[in-house]
N, C-alpha and C. Protein backbone atom coordinates (compact mmCIF):
# COMPACT_ATOMS: atom_id res chain seq x y z
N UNK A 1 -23.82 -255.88 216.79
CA UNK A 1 -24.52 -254.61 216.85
C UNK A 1 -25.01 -254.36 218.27
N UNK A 2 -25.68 -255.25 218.88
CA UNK A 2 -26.11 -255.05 220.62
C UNK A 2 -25.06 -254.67 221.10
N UNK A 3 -23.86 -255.47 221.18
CA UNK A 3 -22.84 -254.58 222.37
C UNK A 3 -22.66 -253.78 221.56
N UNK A 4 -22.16 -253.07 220.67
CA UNK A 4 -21.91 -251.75 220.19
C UNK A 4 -22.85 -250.37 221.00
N UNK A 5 -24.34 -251.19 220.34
CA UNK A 5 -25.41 -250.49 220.88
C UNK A 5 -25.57 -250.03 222.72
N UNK A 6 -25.73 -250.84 223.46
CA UNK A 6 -25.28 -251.58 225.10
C UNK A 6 -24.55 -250.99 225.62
N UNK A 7 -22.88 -251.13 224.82
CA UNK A 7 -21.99 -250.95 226.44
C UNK A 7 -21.55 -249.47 226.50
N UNK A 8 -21.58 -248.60 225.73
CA UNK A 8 -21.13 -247.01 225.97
C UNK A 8 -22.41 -246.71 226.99
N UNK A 9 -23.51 -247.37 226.98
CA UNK A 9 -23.98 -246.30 228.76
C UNK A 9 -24.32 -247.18 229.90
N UNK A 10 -23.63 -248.36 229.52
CA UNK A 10 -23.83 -249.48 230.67
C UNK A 10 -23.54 -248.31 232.03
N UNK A 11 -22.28 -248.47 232.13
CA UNK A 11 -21.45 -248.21 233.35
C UNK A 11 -22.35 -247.09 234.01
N UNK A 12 -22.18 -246.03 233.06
CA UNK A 12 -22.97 -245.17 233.96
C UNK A 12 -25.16 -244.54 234.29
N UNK A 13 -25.52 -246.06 233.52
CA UNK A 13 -27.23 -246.54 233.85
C UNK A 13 -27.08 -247.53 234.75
N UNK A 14 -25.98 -248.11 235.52
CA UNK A 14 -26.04 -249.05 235.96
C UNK A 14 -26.10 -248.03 237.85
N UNK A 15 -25.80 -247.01 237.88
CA UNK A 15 -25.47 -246.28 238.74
C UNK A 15 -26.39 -244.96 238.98
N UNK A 16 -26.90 -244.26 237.87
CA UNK A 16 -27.53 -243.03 238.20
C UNK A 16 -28.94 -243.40 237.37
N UNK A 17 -29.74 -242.71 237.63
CA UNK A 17 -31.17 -242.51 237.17
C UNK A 17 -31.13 -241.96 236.12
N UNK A 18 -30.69 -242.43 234.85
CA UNK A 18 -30.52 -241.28 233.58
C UNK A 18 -32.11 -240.29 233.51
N UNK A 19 -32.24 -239.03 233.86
CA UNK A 19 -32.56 -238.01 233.03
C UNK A 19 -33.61 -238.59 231.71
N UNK A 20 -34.79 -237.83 231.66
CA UNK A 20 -35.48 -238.44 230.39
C UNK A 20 -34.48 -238.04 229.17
N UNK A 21 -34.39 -236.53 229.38
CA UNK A 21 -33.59 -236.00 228.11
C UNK A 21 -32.37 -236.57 227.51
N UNK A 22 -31.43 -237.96 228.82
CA UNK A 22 -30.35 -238.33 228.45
C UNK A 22 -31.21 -239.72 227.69
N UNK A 23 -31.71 -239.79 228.29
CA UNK A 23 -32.73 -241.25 227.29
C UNK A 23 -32.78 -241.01 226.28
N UNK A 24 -33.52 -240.20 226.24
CA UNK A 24 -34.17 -239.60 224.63
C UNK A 24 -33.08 -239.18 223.60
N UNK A 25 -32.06 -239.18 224.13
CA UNK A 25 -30.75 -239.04 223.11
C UNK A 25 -30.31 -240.48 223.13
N UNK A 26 -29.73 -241.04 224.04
CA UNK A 26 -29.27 -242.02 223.88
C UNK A 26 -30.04 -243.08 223.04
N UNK A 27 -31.15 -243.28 222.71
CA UNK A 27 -32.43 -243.81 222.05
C UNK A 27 -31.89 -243.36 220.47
N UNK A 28 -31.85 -241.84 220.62
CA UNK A 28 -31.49 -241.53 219.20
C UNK A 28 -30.54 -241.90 218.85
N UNK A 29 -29.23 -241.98 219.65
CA UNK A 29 -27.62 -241.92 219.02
C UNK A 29 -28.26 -243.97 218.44
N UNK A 30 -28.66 -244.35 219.35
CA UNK A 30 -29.12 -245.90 218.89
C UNK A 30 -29.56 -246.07 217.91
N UNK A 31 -30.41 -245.73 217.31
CA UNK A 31 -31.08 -245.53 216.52
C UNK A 31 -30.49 -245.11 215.24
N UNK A 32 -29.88 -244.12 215.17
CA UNK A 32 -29.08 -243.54 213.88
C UNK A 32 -28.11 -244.64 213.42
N UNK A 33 -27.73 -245.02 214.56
CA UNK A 33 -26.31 -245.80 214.32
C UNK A 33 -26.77 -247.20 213.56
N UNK A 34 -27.61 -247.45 213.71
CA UNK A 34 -28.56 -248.85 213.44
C UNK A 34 -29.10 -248.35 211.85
N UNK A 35 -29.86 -247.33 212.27
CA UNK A 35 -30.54 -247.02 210.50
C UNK A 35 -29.51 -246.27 209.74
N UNK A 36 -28.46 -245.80 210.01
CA UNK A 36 -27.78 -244.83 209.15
C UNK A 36 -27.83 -243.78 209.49
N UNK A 37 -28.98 -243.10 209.58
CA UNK A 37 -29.16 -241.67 210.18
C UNK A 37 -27.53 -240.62 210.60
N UNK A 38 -28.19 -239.39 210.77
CA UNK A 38 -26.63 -238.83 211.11
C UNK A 38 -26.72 -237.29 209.76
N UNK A 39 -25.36 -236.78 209.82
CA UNK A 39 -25.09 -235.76 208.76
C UNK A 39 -25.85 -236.00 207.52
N UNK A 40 -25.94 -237.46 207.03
CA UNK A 40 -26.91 -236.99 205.32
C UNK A 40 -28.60 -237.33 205.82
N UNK A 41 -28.72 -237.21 206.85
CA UNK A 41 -30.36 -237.03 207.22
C UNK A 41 -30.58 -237.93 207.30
N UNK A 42 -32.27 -238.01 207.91
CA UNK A 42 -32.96 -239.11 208.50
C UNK A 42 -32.90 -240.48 207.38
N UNK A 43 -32.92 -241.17 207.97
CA UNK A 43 -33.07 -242.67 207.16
C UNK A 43 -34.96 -243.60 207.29
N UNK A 44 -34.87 -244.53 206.28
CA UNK A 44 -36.34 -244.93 207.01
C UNK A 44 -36.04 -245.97 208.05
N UNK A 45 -36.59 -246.07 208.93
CA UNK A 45 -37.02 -247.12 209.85
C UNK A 45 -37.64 -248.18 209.15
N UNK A 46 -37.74 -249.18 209.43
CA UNK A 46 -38.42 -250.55 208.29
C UNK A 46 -38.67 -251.54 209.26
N UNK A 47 -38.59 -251.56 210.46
CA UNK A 47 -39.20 -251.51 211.90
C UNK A 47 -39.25 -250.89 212.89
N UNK A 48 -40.09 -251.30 213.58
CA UNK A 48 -40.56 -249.63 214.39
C UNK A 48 -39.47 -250.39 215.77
N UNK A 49 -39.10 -249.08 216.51
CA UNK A 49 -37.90 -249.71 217.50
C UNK A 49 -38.41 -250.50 218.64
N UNK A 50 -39.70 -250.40 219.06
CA UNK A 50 -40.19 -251.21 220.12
C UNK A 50 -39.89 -252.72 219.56
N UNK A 51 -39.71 -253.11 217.96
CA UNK A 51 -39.87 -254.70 218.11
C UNK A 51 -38.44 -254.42 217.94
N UNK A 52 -37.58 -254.08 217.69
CA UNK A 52 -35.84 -254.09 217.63
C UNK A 52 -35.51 -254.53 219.66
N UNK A 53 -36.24 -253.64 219.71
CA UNK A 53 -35.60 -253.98 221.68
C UNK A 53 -36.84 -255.42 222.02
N UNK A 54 -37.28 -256.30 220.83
CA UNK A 54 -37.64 -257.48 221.81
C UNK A 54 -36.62 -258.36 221.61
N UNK A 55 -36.38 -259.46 222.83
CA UNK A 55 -35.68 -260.42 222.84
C UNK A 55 -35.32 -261.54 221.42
N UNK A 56 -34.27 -261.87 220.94
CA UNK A 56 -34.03 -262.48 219.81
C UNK A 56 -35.08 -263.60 219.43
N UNK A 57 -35.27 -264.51 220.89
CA UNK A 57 -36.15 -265.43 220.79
C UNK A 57 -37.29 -265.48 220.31
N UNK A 58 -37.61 -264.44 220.38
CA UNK A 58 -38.98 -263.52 219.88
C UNK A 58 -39.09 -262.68 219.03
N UNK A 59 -37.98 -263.04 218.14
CA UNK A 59 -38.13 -262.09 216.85
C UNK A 59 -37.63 -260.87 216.41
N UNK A 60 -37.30 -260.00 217.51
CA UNK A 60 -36.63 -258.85 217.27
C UNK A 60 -34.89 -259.25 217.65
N UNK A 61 -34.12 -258.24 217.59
CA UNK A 61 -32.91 -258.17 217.79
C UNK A 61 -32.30 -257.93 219.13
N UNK A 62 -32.73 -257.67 220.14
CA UNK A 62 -32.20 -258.17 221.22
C UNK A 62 -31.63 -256.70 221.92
N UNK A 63 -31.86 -255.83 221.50
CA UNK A 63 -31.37 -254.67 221.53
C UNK A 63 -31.96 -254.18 223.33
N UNK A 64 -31.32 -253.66 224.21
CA UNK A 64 -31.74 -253.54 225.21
C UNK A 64 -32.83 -252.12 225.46
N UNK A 65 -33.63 -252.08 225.83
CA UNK A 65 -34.48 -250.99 225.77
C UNK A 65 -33.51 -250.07 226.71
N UNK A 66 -33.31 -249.08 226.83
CA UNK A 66 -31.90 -247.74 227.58
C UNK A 66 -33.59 -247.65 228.58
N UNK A 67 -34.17 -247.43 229.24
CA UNK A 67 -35.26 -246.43 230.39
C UNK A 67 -34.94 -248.12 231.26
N UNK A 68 -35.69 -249.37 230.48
CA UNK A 68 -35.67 -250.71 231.39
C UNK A 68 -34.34 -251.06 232.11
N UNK A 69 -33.49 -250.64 231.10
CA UNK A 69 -32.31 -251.55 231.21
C UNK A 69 -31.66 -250.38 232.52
N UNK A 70 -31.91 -249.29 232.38
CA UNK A 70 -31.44 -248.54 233.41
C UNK A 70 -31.81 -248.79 234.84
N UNK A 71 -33.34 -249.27 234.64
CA UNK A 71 -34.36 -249.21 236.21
C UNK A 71 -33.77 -250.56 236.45
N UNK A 72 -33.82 -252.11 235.53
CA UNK A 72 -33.11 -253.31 235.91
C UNK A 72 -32.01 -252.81 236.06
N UNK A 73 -30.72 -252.05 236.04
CA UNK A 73 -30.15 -251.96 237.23
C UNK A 73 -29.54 -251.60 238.20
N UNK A 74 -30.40 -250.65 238.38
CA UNK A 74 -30.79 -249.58 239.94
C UNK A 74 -31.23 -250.89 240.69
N UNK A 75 -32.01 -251.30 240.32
CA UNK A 75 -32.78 -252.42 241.32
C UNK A 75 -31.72 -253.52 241.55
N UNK A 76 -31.17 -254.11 240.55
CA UNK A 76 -30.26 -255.03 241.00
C UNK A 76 -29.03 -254.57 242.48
N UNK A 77 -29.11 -253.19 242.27
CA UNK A 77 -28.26 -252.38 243.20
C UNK A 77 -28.77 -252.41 244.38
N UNK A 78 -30.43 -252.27 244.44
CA UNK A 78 -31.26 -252.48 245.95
C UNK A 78 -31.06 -253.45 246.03
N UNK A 79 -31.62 -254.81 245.51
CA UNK A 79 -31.54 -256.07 245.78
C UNK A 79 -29.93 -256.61 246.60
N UNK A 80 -28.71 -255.84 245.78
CA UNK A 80 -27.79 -256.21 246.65
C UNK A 80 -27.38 -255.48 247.87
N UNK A 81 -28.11 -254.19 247.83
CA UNK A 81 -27.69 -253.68 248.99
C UNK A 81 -28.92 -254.31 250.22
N UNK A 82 -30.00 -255.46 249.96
CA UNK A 82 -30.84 -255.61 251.14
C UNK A 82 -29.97 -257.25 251.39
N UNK A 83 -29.45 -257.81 250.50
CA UNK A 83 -28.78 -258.97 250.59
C UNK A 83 -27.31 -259.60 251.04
N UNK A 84 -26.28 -257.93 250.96
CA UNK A 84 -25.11 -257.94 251.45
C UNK A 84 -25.16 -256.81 252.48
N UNK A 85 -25.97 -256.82 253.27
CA UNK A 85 -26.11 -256.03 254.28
C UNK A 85 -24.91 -255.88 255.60
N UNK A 86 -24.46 -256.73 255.52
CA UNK A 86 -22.89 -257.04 256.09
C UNK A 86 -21.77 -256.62 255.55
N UNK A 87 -21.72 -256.36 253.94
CA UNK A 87 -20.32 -255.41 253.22
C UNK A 87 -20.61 -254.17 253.47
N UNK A 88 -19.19 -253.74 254.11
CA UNK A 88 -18.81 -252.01 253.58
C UNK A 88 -19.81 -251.20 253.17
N UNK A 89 -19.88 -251.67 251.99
CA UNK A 89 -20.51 -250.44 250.89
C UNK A 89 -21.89 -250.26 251.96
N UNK A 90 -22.26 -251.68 251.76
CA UNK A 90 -23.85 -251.43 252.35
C UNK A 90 -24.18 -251.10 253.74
N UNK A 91 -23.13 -251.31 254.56
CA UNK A 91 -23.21 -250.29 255.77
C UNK A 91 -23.00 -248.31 255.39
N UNK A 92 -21.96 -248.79 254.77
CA UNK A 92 -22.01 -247.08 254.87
C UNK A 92 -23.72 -246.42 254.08
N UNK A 93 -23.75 -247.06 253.07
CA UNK A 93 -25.39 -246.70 252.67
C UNK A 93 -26.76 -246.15 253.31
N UNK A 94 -26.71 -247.29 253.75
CA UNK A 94 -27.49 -247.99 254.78
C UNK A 94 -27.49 -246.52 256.18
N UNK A 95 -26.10 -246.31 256.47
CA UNK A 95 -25.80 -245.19 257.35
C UNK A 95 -26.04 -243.72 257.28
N UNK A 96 -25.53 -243.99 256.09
CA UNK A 96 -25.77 -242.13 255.64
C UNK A 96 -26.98 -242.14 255.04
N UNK A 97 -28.21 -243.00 254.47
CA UNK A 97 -29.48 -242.37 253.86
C UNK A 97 -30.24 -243.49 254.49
N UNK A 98 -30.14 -243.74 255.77
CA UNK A 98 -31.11 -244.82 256.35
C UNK A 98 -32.16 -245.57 255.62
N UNK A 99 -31.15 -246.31 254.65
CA UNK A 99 -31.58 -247.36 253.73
C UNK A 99 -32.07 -247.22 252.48
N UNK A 100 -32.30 -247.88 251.35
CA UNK A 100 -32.82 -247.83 250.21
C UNK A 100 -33.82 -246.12 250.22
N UNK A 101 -34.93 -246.57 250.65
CA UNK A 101 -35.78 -245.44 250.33
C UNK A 101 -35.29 -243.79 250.70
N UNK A 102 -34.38 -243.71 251.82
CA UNK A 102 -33.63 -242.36 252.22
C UNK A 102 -32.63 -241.99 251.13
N UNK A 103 -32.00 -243.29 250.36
CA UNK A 103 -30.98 -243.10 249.13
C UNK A 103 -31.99 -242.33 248.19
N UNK A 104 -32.93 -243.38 247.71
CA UNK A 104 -33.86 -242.52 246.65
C UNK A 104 -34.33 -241.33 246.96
N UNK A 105 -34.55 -240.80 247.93
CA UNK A 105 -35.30 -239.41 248.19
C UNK A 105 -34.01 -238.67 248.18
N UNK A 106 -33.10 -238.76 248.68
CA UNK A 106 -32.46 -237.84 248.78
C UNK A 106 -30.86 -237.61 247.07
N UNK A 107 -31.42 -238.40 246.26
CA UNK A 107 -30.95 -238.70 244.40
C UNK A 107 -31.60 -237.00 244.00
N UNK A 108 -32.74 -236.93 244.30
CA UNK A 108 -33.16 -235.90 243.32
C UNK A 108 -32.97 -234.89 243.27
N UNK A 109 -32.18 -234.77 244.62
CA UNK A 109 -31.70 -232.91 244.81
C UNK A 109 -30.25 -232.68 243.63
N UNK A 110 -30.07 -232.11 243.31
CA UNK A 110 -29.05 -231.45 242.91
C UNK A 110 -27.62 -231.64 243.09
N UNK A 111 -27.58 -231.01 244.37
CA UNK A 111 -26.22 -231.45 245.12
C UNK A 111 -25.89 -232.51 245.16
N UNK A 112 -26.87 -233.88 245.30
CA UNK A 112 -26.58 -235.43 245.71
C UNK A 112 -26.24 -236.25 244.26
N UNK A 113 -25.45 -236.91 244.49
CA UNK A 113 -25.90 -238.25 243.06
C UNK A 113 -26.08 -239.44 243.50
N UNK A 114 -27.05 -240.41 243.02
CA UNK A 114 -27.69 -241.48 243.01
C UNK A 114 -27.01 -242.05 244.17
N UNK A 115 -25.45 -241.86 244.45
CA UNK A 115 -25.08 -242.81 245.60
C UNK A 115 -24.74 -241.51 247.02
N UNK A 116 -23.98 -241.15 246.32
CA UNK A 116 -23.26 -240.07 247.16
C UNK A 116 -23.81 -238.89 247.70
C-alpha cells in the first residue's frame, strides 16, 4: 500500500514546491484509495491520518506525509547542490540564481519553475 500510495508524486515533489491545493488533493486521492472513498461516497476513517503517516516502528503504517516528504526533498536537492559544487548541474545553478537562496526567490514567480 505505501508504494502505491508514494511513488505517483515522488518524481515530481522531489523537484517543485507542490502548491497547497496540489497537497490537499494529493492527501485526498491518498486517502480515498486507503479508506475506499471515491464514486459510492465518503467512507469512515477508523484512524485519523496523522497516525497512518507515523513510521511502522511506531505503530502507524509508514505512509509518507506528501507537504514533509516534499520539503525532505527540496532540501536533499540543497544539500547536494552545496556538496557537489564542482558538477555541471551545480555550476550552472549556482550561475544563473547565485546560489540556493537566488533559486528560491526567484521559484515563485510564474514564469520560473523550481529549477529553471
Amino acid at each position: 500500500i505505501n508504494s502505491v500510495l508514494t511513488a505517483l508524486p515522488l518524481f515530481y515533489l522531489s523537484f517543485f514546491k507542490a502548491p497547497s491545493a496540489v497537497l490537499k488533493r494529493l492527501i485526498s486521492i491518498q486517502r480515498n484509495f486507503l479508506w475506499g472513498g471515491g464514486a459510492e461516497g465518503k467512507k469512515i476513517a477508523w484512524v485519523a491520518w496523522d497516525h497512518i503517516c507515523v513510521p511502522r516502528k511506531q505503530g502507524g503504517l509508514g505512509i509518507k506525509a506528501i507537504k514533509d516528504f516534499n520539503r525532505a526533498l527540496l532540501i536533499k536537492w540543497k544539500w547536494l547542490l552545496f556538496h557537489q559544487s564542482d558538477y555541471l548541474w551545480s555550476r550552472i545553478l549556482t550561475s544563473k540564481y547565485k546560489g540556493w537562496r537566488g533559486l528560491e526567490e526567484n521559484s515563485h514567480k510564474q514564469t520560473h519553475s523550481y529549477w529553471w
